[in-house]
Structure formats: structure tokens, C-alpha cells
C-alpha atoms as a PDB file:
ATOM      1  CA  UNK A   1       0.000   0.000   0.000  1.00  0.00           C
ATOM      2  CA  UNK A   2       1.221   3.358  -1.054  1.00  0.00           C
ATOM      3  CA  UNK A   3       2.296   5.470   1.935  1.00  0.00           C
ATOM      4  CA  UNK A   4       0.446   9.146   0.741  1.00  0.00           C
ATOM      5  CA  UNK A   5       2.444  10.910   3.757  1.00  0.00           C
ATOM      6  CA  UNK A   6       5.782   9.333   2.333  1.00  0.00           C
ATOM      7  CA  UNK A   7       5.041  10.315  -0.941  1.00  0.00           C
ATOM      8  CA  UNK A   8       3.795  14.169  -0.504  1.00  0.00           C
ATOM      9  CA  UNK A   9       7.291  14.396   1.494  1.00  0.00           C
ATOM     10  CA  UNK A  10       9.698  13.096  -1.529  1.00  0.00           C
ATOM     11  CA  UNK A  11       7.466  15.362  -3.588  1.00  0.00           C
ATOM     12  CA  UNK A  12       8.303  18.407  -1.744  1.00  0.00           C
ATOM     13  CA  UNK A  13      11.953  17.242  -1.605  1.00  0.00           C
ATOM     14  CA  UNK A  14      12.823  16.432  -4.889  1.00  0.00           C
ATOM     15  CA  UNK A  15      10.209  19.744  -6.497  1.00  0.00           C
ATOM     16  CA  UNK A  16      13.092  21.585  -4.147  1.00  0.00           C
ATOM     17  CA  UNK A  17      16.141  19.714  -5.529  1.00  0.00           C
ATOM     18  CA  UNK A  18      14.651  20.559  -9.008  1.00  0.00           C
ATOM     19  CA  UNK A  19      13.847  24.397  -8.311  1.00  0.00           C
ATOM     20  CA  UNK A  20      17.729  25.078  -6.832  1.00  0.00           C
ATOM     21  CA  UNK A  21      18.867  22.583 -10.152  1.00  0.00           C
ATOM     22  CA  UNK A  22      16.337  22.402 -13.597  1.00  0.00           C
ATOM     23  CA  UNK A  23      18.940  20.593 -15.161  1.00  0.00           C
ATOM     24  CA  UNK A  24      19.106  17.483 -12.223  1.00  0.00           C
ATOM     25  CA  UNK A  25      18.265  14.498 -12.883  1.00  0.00           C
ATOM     26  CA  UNK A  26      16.008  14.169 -10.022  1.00  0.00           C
ATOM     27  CA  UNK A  27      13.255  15.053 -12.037  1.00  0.00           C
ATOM     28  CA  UNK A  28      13.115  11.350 -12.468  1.00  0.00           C
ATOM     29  CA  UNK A  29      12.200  10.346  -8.983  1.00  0.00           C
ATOM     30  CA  UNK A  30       9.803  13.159  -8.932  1.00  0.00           C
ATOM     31  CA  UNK A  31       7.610  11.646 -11.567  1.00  0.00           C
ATOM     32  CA  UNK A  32       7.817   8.275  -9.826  1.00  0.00           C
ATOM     33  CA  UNK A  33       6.416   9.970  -6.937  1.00  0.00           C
ATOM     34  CA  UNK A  34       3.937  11.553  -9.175  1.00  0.00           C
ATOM     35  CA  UNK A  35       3.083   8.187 -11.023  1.00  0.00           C
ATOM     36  CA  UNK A  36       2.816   6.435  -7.319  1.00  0.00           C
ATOM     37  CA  UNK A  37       0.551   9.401  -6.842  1.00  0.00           C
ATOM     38  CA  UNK A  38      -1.328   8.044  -9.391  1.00  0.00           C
ATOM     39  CA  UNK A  39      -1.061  11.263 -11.050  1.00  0.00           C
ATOM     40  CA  UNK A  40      -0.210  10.165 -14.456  1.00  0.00           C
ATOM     41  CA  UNK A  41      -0.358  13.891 -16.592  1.00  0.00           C
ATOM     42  CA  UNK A  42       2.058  15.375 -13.944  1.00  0.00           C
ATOM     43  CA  UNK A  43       4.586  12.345 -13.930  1.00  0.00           C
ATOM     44  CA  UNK A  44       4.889  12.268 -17.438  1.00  0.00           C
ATOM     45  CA  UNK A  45       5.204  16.108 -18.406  1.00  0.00           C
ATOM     46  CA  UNK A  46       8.062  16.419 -15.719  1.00  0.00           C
ATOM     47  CA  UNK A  47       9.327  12.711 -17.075  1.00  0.00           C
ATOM     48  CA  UNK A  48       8.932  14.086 -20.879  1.00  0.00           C
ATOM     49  CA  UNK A  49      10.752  17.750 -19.891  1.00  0.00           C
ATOM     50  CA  UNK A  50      13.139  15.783 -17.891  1.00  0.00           C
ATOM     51  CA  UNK A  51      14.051  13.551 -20.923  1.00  0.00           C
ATOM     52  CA  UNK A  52      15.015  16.574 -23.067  1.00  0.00           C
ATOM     53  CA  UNK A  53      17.559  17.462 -21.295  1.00  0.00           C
ATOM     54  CA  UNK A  54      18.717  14.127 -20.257  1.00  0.00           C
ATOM     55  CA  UNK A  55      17.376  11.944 -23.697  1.00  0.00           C
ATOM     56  CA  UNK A  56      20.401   9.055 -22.881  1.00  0.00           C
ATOM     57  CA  UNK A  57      19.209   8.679 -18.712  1.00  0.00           C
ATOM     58  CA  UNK A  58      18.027   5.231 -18.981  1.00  0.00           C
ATOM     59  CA  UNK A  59      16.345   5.690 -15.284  1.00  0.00           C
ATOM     60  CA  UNK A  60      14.098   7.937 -16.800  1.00  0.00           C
ATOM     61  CA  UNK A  61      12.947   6.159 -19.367  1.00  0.00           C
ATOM     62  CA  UNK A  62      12.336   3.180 -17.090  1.00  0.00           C
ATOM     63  CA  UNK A  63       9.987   5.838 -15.450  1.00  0.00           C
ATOM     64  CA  UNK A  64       8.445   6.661 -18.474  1.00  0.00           C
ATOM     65  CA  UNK A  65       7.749   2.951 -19.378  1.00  0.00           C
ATOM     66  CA  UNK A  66       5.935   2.692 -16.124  1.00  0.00           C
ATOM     67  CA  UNK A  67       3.579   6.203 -16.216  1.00  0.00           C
ATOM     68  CA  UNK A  68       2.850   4.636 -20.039  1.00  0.00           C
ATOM     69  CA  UNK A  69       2.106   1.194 -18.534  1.00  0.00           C
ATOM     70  CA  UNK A  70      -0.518   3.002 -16.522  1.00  0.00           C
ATOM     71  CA  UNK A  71      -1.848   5.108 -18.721  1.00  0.00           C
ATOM     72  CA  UNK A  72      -2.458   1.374 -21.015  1.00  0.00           C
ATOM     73  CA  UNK A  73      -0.717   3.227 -23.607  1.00  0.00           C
ATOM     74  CA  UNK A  74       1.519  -0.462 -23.906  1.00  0.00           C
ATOM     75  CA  UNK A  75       3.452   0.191 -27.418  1.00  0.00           C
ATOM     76  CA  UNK A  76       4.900   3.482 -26.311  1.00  0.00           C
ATOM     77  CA  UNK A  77       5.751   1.530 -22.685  1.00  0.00           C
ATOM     78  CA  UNK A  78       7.614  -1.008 -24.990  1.00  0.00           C
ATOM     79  CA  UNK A  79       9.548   1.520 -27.271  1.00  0.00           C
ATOM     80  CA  UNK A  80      10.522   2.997 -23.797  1.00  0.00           C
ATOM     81  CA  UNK A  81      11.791  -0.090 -21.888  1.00  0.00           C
ATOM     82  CA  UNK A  82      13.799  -0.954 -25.744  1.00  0.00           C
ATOM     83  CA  UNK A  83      15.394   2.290 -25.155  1.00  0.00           C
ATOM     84  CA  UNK A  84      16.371   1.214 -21.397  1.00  0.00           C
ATOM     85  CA  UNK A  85      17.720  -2.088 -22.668  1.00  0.00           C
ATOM     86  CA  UNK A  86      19.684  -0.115 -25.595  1.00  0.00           C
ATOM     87  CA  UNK A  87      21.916   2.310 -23.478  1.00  0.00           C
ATOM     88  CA  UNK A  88      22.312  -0.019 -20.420  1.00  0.00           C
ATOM     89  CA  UNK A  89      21.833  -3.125 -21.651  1.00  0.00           C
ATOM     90  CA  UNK A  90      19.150  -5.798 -20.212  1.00  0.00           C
ATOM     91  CA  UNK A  91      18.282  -6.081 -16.697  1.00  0.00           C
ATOM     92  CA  UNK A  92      15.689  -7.884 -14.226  1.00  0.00           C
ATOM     93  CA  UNK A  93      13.824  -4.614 -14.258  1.00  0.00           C
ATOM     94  CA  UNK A  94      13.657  -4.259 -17.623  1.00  0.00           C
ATOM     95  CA  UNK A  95      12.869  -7.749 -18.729  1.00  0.00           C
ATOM     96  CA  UNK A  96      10.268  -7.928 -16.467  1.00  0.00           C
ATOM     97  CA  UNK A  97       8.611  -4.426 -17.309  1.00  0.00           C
ATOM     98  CA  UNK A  98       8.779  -5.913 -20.666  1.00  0.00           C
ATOM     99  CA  UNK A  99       7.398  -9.320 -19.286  1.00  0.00           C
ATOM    100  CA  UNK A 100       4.338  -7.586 -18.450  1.00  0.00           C
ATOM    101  CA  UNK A 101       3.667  -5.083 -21.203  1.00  0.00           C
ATOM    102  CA  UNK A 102       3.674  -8.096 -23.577  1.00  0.00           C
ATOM    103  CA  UNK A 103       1.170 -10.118 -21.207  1.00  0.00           C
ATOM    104  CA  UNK A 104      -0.706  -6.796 -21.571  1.00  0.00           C
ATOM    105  CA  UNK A 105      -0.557  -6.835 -25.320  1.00  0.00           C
ATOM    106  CA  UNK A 106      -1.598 -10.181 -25.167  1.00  0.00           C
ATOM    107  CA  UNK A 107       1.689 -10.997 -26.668  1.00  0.00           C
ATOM    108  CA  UNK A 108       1.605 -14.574 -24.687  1.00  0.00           C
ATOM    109  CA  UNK A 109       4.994 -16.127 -26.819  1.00  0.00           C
ATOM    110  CA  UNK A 110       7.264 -13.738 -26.293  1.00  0.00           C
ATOM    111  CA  UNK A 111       5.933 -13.154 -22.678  1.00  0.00           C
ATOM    112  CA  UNK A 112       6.801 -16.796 -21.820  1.00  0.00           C
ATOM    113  CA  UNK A 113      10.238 -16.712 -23.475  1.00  0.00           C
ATOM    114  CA  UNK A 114      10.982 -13.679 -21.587  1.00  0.00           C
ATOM    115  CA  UNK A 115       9.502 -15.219 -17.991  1.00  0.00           C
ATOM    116  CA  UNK A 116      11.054 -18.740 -18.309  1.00  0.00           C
ATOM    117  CA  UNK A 117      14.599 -16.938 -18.665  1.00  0.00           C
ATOM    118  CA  UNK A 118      14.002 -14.831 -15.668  1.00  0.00           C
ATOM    119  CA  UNK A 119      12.309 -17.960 -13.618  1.00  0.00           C
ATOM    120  CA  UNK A 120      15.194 -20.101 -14.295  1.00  0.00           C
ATOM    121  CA  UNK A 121      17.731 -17.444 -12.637  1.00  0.00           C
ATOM    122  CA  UNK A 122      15.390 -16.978  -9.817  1.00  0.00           C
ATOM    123  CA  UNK A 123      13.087 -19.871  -8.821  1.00  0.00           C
ATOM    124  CA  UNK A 124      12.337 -18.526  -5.729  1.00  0.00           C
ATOM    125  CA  UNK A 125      10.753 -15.105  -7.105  1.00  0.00           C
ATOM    126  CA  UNK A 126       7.224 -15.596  -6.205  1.00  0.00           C
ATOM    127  CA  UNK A 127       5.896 -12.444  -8.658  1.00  0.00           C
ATOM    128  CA  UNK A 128       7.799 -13.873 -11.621  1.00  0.00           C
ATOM    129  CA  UNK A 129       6.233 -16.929 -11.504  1.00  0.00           C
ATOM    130  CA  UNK A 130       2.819 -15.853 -10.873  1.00  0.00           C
ATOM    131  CA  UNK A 131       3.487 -13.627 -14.459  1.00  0.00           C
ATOM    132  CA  UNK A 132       4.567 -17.211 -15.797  1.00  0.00           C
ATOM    133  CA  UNK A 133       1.809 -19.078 -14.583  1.00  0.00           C
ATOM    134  CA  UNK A 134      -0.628 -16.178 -16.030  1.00  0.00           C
ATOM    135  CA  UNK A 135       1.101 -16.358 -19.552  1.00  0.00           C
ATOM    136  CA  UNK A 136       1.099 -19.847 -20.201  1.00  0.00           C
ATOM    137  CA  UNK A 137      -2.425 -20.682 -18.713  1.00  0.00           C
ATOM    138  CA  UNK A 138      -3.250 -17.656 -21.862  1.00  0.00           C
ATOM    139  CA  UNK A 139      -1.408 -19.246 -24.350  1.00  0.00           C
ATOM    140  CA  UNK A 140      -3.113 -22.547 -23.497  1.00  0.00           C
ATOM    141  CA  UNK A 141      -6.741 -21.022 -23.677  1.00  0.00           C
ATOM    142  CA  UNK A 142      -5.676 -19.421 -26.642  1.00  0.00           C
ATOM    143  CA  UNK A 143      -4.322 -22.739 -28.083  1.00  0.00           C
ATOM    144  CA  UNK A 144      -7.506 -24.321 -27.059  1.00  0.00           C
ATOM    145  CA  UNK A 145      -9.673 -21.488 -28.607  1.00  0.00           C
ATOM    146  CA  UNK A 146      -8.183 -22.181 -31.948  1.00  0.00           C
ATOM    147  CA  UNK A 147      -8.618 -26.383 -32.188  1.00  0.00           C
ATOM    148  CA  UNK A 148     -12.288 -25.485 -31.347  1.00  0.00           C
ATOM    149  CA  UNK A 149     -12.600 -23.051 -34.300  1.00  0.00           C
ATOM    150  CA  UNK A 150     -10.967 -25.349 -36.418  1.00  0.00           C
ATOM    151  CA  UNK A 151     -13.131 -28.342 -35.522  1.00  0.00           C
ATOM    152  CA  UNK A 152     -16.232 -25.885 -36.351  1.00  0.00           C
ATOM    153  CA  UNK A 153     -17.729 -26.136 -40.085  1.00  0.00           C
ATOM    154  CA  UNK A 154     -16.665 -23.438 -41.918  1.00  0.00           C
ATOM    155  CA  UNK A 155     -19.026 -21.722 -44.434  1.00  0.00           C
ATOM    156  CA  UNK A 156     -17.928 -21.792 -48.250  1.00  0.00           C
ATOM    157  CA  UNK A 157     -16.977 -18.591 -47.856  1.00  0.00           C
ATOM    158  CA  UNK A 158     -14.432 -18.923 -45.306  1.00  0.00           C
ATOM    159  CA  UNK A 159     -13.044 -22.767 -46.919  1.00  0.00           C
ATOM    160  CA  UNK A 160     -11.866 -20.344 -49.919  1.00  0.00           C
ATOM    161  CA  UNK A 161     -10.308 -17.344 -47.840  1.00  0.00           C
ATOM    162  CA  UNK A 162      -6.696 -17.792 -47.770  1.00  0.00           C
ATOM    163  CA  UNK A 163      -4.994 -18.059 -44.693  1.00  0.00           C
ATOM    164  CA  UNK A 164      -3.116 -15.229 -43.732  1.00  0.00           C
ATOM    165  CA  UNK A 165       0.425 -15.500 -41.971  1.00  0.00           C
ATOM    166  CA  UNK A 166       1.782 -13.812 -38.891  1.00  0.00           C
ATOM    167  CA  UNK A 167       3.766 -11.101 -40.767  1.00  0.00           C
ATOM    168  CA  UNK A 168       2.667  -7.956 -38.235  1.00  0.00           C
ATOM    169  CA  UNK A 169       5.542  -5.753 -37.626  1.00  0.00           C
ATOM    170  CA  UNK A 170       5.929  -3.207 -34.553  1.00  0.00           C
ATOM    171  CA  UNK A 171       6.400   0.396 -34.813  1.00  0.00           C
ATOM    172  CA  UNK A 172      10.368   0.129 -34.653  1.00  0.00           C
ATOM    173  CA  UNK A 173      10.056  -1.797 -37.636  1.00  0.00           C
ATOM    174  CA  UNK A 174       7.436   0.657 -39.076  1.00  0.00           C
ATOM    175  CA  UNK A 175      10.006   3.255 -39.341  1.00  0.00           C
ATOM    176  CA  UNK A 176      13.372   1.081 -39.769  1.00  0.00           C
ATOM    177  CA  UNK A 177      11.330  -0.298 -42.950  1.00  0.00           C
ATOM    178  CA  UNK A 178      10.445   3.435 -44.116  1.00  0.00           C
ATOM    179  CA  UNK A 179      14.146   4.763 -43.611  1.00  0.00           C
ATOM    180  CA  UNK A 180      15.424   2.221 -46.219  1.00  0.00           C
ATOM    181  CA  UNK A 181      13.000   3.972 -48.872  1.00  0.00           C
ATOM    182  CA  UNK A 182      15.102   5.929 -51.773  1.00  0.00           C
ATOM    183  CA  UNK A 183      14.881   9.501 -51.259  1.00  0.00           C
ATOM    184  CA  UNK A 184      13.146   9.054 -46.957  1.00  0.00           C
ATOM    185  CA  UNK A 185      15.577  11.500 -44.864  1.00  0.00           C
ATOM    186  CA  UNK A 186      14.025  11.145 -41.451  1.00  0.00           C
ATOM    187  CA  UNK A 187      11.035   8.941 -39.822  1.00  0.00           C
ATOM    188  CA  UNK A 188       9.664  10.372 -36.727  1.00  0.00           C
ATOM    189  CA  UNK A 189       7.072   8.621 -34.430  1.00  0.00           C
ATOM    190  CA  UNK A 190       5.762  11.833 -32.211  1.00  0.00           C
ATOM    191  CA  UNK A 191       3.372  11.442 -28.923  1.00  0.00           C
ATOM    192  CA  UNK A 192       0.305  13.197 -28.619  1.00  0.00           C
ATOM    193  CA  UNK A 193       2.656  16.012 -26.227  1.00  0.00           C
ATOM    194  CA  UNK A 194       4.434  16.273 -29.633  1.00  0.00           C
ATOM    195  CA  UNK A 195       7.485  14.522 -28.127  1.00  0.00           C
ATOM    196  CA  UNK A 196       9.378  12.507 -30.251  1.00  0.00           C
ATOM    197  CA  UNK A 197       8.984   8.995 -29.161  1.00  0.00           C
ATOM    198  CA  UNK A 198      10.907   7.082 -31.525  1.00  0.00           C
ATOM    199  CA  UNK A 199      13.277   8.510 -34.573  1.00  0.00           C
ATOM    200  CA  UNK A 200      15.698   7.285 -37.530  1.00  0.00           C
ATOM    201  CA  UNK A 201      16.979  10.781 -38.560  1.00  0.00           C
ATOM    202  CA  UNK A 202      20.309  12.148 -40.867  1.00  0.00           C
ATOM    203  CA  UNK A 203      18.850  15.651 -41.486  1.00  0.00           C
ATOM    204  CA  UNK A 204      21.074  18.585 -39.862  1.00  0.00           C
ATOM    205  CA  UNK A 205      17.933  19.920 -38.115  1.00  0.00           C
ATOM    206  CA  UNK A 206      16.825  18.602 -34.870  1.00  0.00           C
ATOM    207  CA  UNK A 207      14.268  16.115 -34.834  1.00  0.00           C
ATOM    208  CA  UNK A 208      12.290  17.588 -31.840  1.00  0.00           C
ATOM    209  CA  UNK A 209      11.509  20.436 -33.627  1.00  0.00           C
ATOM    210  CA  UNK A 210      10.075  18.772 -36.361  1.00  0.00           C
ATOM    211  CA  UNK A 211       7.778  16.558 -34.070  1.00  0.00           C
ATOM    212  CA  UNK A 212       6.680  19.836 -32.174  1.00  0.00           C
ATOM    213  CA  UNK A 213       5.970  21.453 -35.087  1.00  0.00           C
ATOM    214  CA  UNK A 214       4.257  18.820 -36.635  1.00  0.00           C
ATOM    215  CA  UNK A 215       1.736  18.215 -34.023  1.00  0.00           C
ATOM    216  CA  UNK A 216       1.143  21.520 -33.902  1.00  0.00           C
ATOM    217  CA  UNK A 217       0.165  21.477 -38.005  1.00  0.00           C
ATOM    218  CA  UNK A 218      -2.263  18.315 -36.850  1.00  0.00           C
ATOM    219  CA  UNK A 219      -3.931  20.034 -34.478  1.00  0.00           C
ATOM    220  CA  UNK A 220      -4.629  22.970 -36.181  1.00  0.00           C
ATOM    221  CA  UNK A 221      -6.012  20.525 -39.026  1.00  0.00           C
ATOM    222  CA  UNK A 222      -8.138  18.500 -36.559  1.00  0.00           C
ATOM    223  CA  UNK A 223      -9.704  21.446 -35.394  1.00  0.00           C
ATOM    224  CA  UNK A 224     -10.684  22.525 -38.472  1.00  0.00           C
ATOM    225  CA  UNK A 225     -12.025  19.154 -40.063  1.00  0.00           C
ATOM    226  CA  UNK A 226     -13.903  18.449 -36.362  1.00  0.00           C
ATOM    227  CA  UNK A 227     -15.739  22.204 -37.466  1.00  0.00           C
ATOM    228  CA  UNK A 228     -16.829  20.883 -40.701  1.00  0.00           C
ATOM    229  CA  UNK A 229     -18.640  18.369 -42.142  1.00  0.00           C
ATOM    230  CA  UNK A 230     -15.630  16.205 -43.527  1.00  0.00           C
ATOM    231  CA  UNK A 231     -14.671  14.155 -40.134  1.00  0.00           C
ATOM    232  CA  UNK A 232     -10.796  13.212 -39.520  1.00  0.00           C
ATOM    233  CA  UNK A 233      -7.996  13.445 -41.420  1.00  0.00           C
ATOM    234  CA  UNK A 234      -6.228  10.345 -42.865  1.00  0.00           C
ATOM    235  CA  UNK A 235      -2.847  11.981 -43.834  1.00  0.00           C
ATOM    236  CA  UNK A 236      -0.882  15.333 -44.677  1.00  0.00           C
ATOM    237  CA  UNK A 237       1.208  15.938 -47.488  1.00  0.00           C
ATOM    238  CA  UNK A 238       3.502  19.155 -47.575  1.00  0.00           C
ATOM    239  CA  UNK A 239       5.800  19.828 -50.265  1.00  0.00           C
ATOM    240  CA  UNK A 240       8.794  22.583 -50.127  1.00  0.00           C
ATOM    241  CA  UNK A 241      11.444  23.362 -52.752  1.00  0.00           C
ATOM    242  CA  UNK A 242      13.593  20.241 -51.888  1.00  0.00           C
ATOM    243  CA  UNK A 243      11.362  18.735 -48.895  1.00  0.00           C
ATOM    244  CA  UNK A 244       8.462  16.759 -48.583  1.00  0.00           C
ATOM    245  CA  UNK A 245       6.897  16.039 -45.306  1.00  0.00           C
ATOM    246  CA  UNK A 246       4.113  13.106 -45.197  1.00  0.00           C
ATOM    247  CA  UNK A 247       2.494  13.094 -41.849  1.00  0.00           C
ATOM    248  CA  UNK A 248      -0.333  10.044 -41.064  1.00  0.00           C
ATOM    249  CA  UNK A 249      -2.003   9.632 -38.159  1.00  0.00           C
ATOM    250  CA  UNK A 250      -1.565   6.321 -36.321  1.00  0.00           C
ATOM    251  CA  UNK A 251      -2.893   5.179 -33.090  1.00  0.00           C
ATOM    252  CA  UNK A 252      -1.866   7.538 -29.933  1.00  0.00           C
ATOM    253  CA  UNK A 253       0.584   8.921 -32.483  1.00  0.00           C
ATOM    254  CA  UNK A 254       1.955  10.473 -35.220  1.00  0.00           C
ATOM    255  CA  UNK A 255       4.036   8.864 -37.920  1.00  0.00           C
ATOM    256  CA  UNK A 256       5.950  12.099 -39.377  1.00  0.00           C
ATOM    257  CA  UNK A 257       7.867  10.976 -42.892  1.00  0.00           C
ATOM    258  CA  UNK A 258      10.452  13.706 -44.412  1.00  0.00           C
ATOM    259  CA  UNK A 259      11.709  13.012 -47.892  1.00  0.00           C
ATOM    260  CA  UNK A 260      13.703  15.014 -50.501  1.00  0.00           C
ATOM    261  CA  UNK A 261      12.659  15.565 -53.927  1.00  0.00           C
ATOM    262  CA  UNK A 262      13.655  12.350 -55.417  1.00  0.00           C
ATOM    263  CA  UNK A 263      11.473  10.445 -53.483  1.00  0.00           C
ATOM    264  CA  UNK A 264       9.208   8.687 -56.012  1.00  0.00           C
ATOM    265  CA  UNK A 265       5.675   9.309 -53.976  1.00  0.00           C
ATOM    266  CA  UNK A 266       4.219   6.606 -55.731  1.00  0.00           C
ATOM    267  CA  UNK A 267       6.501   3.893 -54.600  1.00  0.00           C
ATOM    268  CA  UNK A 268       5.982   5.844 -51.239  1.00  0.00           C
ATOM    269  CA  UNK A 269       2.522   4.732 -51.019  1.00  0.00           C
ATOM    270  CA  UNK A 270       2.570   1.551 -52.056  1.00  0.00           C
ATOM    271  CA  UNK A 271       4.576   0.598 -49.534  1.00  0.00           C
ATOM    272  CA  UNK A 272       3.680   2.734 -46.678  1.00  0.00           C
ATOM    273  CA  UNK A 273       0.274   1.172 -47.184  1.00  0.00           C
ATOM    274  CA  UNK A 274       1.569  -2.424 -47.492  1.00  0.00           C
ATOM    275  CA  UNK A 275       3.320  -1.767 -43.888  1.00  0.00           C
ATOM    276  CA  UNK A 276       0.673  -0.173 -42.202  1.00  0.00           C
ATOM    277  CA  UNK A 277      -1.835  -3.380 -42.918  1.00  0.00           C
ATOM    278  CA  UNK A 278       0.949  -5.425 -40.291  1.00  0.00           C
ATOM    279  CA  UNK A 279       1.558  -2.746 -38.084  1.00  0.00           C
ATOM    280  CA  UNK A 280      -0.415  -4.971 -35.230  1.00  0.00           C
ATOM    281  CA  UNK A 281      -3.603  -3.225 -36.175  1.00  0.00           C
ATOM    282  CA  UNK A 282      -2.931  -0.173 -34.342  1.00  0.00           C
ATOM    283  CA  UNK A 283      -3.339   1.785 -37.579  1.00  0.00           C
ATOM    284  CA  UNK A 284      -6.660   4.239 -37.568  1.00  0.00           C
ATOM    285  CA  UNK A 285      -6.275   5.721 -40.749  1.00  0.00           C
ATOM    286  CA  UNK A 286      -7.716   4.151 -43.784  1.00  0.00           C
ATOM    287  CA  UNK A 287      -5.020   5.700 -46.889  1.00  0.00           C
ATOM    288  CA  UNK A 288      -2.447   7.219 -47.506  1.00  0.00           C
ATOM    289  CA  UNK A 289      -1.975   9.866 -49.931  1.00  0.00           C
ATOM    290  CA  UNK A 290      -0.083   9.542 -53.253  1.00  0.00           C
END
């Protein structure tokens, strides 16, 4: 149980450390405290403010996983714990953060893999194996669920649909996949706080202030098109002497694309719209633009 007295008082201390020091990196406890709170908002505008200055402080991204977690916003938790692993290098923490954000994605495979490692160097950890336990009593509903559909008739129409493999791809693949296009300069993936989550970048220019300015272009649009008659947006296409920015909304984020002038925007679209069918159907756009 969360101790509300203990909390309020690392609050106040570590708002104080922060005040005498912006540029500590005790903002990172603070929005701990915060998340403990349970004030999600607050921990992750101090986490997300803290992170610009510090962008390499694994801690804080650990943090960040967690307030995300909470929030059940469970791909951006993921890209967040990947970061973790990438500067530091795995850990108990961060497998088992990861652990449960795939249980929570219903991601039961890679949930076991991940939980039998960690059991097997710690036998004794009661929460570990309860997570294990959990996972594999999924996959074998799920395993279950699937001999029953196959054991019920199927209706001409479905006898002649072809089965379709397990070829989804996650958002780090999303934009390693776009990068390698002829002509693609930078692939952002930027939060709704118009924070770059996620980048493959070689332009000069920094990518935050493309991802700020972007959302800022979305939001204008989306207040315009809720105004009118003509619903949501599916994409944006802006072109410059030399630059070409495609922006598509995805779900809980934006997917910001910026190309030069040899980019060949048909080739673009075919196969921005062949990824986005296996992006793990977290796609709520229904197009892109040629």
C-alpha cells in the first residue's frame, strides 16, 4: 500500500532539488512519486521535460515505461523499456517491465520466453512466476480457442479465404522499414505532447523540432475538419522546394515521414500502405496519400 504521507514528502523534496537545479536528474524520482501518486499527466510532463535534457538517462525512461504502462498506452511503454535495454543493456527490471507489457498486449509467446529466462535465474521469485503461470495458462486457452474453431464447419466462404500469416511488424520496424526507402531523410514517431517517441533521422535539423511542429500542423487541421462536415484526417502531405513532409495519423501517435525531392511518392505509397496493414492493427487511418 502506497504510503500518501511518504510520498507528498519526496514530492516536496525532490520539487526543491529541481527548483535550486532544472537541469538534475532528479526530475526522475519526482515523476515516480507523481506516477505512485497516481497522477499520471504530472509524472509524465516532468518525465517528458526531464528527458530533453537528459534523452540518454536510462532511469528515466524506465519511469516513463511505467507512467505509459498506466496510462495502457503499452506500445509506447515497450519503445521505452527498448530504449532502457539499448543504453544499459538488459536487466531484471527491464525484462520484467517488458514481461508484463507483452502479457498486456496479449503478446503470450514472447511473454513466456521472456519469464522462463528470468524464472530459471530466480526460482524462488514468487511475482515472476505468478506472471509465468498467467502467460502460459493464456497461451493454453488461446491454443484451445483455436482447435475449437478449427473443428467448427466453416461456411464456403471462409473454406476459400486464404490463410493469412503472422507477418505484423511493430512500430520500430514501421520506421526502420520506411528509412530504407530511396529519397526518406528522417522517420519520426511523435506522442500526442508532440514529443518525439521514436526517430531514424540524418537531417542537420533537430528532430524535436520537427515533431513539435508537426503536431502543432495536426492540431490545427483536426480542429478545423472536427468544425466541418468532412470528419478526420487520414494523412498530410507538404511539399517545399527540396522537402516533402508526409504526416499520417496512427494510433496515440503520429508517424511524421520527411523526404527530398527524389522520393518517387508513388513507390511511397505503395509501400507505406503495405506496412501499415501489419503494423499490429494499431493503424486508424484508412489511406495514404499519393
Amino acid at each position: 500500500m502506497v504510503n500518501q504521507a511518504e510520498i507528498e514528502d519526496r514530492i516536496s523534496k525532490c520539487n526543491k532539488l529541481l527548483d535550486a537545479n532544472p537541469n538534475s536528474q532528479i526530475f526522475a524520482a519526482l515523476a515516480e512519486a507523481y506516477r505512485k501518486k497516481g497522477e499520471l499527466d504530472q509524472a509524465f510532463r516532468i518525465c517528458q521535460s526531464g528527458l530533453r535534457i537528459h534523452p540518454n538517462y536510462g532511469s528515466a525512461h524506465m519511469v516513463m515505461a511505467r507512467i505509459n504502462v498506466d496510462k495502457g498506452m503499452f506500445d509506447w511503454a515497450e519503445i521505452e523499456v527498448r530504449k532502457v535495454i539499448d543504453l544499459e543493456g538488459n536487466s531484471y527490471a527491464a525484462d520484467l517491465l517488458l514481461a508484463e507489457i507483452y502479457i498486456n498486449k496479449n503478446d503470450m509467446a514472447r511473454a513466456t520466453k521472456l519469464l522462463n529466462r528470468l524464472y530459471n535465474n530466480n526460482p524462488s521469485n514468487n511475482h515472476v512466476k505468478e506472471l509465468l503461470d498467467i502467460a502460459r495458462k493464456s497461451e493454453v486457452e488461446a491454443a484451445c480457442g483455436t482447435e475449437e474453431e478449427s473443428a467448427r464447419p466453416q461456411a464456403e466462404d471462409e473454406k476459400i479465404a486464404p490463410e493469412k500469416g503472422d507477418d505484423s511488424i511493430s512500430y520500430i520496424e514501421l520506421i526502420e522499414t520506411i528509412s530504407e526507402i530511396g529519397g526518406v531523410e528522417g522517420t519520426l514517431l511523435v506522442n500526442n505532447d508532440g514529443l518525439v517517441a521514436e526517430s531514424r533521422w540524418i537531417d542537420n535539423r533537430k528532430p524535436d523540432l520537427f515533431g513539435a511542429l508537426a503536431k502543432d500542423i495536426e492540431r490545427t487541421i483536426q480542429t478545423q475538419m472536427d468544425a466541418s462536415v468532412f470528419g478526420k484526417y487520414e494523412n498530410v502531405l507538404i511539399e517545399g522546394e527540396n522537402l516533402i513532409i508526409n504526416m499520417i495519423p496512427l494510433k496515440n501517435c503520429l508517424l511524421l515521414i520527411k523526404a527530398n525531392s527524389q522520393i518517387n511518392l508513388g513507390t511511397l505509397r505503395l509501400r507505406l500502405n503495405a506496412l501499415l496493414e501489419k503494423l499490429d492493427g494499431a493503424v486508424t487511418r484508412a489511406g495514404v496519400q499519393s
